[in-house]
N, C-alpha and C. Protein backbone atom coordinates (compact mmCIF):
# COMPACT_ATOMS: atom_id res chain seq x y z
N UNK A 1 21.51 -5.59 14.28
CA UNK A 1 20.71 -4.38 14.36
C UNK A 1 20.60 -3.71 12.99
N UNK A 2 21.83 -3.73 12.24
CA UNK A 2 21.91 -2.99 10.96
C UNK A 2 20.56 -3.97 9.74
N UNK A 3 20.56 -5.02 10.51
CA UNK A 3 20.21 -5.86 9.13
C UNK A 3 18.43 -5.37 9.30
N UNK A 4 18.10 -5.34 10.70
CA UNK A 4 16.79 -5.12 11.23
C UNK A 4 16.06 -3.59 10.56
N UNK A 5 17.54 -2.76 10.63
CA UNK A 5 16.96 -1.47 10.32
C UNK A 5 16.77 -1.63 8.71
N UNK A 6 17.67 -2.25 7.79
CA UNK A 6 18.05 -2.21 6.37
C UNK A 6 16.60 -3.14 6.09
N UNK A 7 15.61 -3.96 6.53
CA UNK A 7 14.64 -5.22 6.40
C UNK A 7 12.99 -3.86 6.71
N UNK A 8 13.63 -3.18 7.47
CA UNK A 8 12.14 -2.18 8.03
C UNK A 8 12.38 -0.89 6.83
N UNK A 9 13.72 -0.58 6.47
CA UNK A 9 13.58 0.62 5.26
C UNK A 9 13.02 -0.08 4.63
N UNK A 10 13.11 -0.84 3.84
CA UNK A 10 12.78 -1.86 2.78
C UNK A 10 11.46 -2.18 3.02
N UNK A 11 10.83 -2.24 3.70
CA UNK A 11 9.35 -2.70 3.93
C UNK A 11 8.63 -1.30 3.47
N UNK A 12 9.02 -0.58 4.35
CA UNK A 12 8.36 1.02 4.31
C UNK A 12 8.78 1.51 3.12
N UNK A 13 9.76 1.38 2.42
CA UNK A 13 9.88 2.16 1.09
C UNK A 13 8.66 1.39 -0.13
N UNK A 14 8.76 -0.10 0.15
CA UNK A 14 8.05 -0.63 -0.69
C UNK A 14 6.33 -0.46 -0.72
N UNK A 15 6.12 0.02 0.63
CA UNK A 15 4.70 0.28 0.86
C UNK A 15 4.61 1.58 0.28
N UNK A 16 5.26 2.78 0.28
CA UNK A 16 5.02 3.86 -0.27
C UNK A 16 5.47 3.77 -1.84
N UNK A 17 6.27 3.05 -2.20
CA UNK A 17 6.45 2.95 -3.97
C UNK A 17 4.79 2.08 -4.50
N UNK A 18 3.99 1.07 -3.42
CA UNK A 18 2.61 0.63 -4.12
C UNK A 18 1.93 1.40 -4.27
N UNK A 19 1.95 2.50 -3.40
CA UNK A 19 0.89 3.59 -2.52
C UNK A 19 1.26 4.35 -3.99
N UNK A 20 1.92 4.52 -4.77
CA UNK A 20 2.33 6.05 -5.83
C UNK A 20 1.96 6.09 -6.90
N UNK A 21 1.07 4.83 -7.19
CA UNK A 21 0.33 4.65 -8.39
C UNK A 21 -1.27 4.75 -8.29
N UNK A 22 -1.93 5.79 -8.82
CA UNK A 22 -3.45 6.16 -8.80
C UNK A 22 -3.94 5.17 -8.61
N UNK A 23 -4.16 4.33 -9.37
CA UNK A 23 -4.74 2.91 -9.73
C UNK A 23 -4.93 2.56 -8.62
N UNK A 24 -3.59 2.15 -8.03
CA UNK A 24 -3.50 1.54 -6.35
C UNK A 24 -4.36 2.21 -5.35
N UNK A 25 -4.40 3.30 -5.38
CA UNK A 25 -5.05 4.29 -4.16
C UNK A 25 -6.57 4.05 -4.40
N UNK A 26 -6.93 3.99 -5.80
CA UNK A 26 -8.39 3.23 -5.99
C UNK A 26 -8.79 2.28 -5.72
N UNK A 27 -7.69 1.36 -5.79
CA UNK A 27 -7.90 -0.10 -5.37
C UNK A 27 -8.17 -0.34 -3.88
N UNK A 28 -7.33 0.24 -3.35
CA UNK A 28 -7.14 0.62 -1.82
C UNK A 28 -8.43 1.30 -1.52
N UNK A 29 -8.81 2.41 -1.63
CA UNK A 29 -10.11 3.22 -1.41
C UNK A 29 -11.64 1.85 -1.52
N UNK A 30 -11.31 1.38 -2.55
CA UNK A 30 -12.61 0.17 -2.67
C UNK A 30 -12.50 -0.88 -1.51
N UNK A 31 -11.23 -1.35 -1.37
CA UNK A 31 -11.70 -2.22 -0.12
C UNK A 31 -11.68 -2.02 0.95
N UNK A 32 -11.05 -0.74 1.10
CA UNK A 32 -11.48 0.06 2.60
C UNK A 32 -12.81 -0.30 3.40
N UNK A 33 -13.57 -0.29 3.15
CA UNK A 33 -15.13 -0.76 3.49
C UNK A 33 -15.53 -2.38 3.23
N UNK A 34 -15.17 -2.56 1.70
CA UNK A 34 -15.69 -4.56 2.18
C UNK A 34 -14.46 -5.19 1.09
N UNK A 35 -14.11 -6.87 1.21
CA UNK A 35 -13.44 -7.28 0.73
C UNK A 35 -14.05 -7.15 -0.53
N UNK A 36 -13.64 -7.37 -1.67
CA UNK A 36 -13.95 -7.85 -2.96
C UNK A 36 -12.98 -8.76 -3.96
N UNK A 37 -13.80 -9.43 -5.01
CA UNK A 37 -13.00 -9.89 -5.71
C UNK A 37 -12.02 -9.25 -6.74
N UNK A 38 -11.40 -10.44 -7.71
CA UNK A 38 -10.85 -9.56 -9.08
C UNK A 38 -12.18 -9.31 -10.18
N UNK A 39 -13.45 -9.81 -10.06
CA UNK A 39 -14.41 -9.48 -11.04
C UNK A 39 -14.92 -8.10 -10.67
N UNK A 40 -15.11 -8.17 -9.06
CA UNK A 40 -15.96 -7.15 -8.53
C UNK A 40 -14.83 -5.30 -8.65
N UNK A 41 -13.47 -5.90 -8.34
CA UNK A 41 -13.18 -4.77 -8.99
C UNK A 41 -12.73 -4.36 -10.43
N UNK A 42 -12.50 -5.63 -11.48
CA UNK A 42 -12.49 -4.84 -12.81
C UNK A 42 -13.49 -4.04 -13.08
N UNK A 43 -15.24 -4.39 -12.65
CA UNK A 43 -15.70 -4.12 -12.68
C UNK A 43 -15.92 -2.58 -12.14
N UNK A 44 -15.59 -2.25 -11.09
CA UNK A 44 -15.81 -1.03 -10.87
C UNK A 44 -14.58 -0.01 -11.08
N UNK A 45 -13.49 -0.19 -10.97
CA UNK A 45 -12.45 0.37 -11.59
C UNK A 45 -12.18 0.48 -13.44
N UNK A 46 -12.95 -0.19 -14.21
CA UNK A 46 -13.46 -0.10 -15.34
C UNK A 46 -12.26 -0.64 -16.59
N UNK A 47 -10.96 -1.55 -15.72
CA UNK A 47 -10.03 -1.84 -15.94
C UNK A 47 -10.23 -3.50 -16.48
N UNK A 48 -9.00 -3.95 -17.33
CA UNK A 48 -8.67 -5.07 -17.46
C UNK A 48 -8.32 -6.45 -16.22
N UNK A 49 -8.67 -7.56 -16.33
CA UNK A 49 -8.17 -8.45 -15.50
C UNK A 49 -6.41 -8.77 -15.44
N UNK A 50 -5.95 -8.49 -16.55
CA UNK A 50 -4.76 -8.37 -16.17
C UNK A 50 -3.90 -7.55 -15.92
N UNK A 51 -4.58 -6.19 -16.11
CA UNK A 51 -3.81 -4.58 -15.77
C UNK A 51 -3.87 -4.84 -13.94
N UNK A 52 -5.36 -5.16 -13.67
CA UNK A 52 -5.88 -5.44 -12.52
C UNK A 52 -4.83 -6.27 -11.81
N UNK A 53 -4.55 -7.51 -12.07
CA UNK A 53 -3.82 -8.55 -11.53
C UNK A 53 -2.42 -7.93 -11.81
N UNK A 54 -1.87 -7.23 -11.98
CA UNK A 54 -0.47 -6.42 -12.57
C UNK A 54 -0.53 -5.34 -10.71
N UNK A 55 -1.17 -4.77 -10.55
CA UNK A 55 -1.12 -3.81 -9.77
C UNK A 55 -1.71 -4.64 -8.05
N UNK A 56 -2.71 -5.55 -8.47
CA UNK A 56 -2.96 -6.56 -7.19
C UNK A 56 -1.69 -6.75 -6.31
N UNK A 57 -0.66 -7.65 -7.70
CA UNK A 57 0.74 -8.29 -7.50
C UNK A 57 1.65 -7.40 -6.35
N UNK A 58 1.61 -5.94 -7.02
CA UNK A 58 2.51 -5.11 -6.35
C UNK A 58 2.21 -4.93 -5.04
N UNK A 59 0.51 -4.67 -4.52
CA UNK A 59 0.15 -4.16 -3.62
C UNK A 59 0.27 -5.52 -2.83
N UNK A 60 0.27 -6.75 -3.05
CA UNK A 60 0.52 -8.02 -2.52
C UNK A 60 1.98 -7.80 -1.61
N UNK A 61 2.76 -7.66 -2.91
CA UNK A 61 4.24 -7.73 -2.50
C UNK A 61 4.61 -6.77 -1.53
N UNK A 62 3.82 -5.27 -1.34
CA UNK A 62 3.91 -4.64 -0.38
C UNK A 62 3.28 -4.68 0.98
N UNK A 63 2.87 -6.24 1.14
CA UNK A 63 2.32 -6.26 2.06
C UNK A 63 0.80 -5.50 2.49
N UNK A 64 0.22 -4.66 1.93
CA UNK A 64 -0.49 -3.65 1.57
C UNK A 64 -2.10 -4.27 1.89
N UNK A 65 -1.78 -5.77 1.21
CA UNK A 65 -3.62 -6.46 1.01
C UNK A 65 -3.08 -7.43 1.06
N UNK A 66 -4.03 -8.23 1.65
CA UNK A 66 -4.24 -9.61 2.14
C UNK A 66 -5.24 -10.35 0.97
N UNK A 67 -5.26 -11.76 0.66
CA UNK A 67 -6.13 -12.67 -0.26
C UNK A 67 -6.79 -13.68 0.39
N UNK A 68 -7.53 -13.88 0.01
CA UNK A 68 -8.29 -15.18 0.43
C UNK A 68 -9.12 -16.24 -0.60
N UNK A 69 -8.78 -17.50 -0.27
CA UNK A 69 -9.64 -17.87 -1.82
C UNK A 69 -10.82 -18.10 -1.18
N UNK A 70 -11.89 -18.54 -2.10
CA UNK A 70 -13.71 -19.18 -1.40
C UNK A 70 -14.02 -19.61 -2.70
N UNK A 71 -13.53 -20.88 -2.74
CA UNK A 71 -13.94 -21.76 -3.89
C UNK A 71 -12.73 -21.37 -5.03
N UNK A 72 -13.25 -20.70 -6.22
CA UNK A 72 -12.54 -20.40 -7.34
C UNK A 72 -12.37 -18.78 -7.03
N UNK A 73 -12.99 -18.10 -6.01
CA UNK A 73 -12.66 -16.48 -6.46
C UNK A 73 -11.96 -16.32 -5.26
N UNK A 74 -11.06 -15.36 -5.60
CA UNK A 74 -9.81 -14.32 -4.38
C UNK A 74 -10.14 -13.41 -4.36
N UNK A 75 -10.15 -13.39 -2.74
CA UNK A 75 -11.14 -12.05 -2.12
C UNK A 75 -9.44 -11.58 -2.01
N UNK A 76 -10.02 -9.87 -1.47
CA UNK A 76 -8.78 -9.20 -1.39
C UNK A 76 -9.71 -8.40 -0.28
N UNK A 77 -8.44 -7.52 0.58
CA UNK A 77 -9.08 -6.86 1.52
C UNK A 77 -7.67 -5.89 2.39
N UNK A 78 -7.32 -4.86 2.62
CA UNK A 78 -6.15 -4.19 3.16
C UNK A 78 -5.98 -4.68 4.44
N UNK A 79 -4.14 -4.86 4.28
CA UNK A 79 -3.89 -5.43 5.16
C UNK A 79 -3.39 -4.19 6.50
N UNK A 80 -4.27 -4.05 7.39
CA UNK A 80 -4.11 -2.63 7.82
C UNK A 80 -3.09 -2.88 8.79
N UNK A 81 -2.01 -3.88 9.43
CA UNK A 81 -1.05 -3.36 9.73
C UNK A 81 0.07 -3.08 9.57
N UNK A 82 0.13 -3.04 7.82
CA UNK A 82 1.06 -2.30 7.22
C UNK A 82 0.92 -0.76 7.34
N UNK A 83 -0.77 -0.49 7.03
CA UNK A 83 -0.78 0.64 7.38
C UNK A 83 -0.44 1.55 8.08
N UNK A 84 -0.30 0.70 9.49
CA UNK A 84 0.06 1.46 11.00
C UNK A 84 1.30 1.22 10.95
N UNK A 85 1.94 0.57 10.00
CA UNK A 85 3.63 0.58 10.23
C UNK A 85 3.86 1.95 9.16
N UNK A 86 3.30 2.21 8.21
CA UNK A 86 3.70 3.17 7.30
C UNK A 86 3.29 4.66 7.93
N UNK A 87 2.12 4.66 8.74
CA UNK A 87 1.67 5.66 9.57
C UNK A 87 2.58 6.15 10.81
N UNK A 88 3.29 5.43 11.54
CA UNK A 88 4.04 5.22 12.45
C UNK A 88 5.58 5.70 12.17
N UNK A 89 5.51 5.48 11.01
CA UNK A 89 7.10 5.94 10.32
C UNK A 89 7.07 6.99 10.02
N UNK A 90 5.88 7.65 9.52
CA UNK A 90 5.86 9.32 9.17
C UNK A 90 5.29 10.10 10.46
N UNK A 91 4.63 9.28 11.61
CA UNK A 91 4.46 10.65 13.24
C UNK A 91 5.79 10.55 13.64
N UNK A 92 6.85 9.13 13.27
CA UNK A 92 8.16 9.76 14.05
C UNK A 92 8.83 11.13 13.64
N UNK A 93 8.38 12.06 12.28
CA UNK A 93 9.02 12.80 12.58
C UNK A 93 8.41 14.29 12.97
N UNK A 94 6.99 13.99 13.77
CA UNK A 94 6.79 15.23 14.61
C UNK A 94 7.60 15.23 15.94
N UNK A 95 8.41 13.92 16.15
CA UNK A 95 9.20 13.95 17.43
C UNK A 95 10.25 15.29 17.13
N UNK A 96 10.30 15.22 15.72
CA UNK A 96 11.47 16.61 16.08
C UNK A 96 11.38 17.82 16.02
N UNK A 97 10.02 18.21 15.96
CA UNK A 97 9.73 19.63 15.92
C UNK A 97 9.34 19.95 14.19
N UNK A 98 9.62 21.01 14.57
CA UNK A 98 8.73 21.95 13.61
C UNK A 98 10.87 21.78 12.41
N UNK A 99 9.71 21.15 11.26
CA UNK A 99 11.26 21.26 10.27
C UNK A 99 11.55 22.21 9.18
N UNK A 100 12.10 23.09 9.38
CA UNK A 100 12.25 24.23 8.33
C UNK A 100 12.73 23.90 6.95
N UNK A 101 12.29 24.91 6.42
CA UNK A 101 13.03 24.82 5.07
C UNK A 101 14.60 24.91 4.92
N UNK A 102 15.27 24.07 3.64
CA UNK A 102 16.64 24.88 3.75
C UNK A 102 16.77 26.38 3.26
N UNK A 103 18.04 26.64 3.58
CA UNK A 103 18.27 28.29 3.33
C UNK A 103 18.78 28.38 2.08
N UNK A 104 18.60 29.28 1.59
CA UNK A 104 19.44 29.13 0.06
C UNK A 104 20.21 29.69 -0.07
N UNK A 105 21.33 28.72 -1.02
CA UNK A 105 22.63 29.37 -0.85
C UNK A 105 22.81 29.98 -1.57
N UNK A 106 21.90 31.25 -2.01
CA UNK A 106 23.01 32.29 -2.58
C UNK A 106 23.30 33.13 -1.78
């Protein structure tokens, strides 16, 4: 059980450490609507192919986006049920009510 819970922090922390870089949230925002390649977004993100492929990597490793090849080019496209696992982890805590601030100790 411990190892299950220590394998799901670890998933969810890593999806929100891809999520914390601008870049990413752009990247993310573009394929929200259609897959694209690595040309189609240096191109519109106005970035390098390998700054590009630097931040792909991460959002890869977070499970985040999915690839596909078609011939020589890799489509990319969000992998949305990471999403609903990262979404799912932050409504668990309207289960506890309304969470106050701490009090301060002076």
């Amino acid at each position: 059980m411990q190892q299950v819970i220590k394998q799901e922090s670890t998933q969810i922390s890593a999806g929100f450490r891809a999520l914390s870089d601008p870049l990413r949230i752009q990247i993310i925002e573009l394929l929200r609507s259609q897959e694209l390649c690595v040309c189609e977004l240096c191109e519109k993100l106005e970035v390098s192919q390998s700054k590009l492929s630097f931040h792909l990597k991460n959002l890869k490793e977070a499970n985040l986006i999915h690839s596909r090849q078609q011939g020589r080019w890799m489509y990319y496209r969000p992998n949305l049920a990471q999403f609903v696992a990262l979404e799912q982890y932050l409504a668990e805590y309207r289960s506890f009510g309304d969470i106050l601030p701490a009090k301060s100790c002076e």
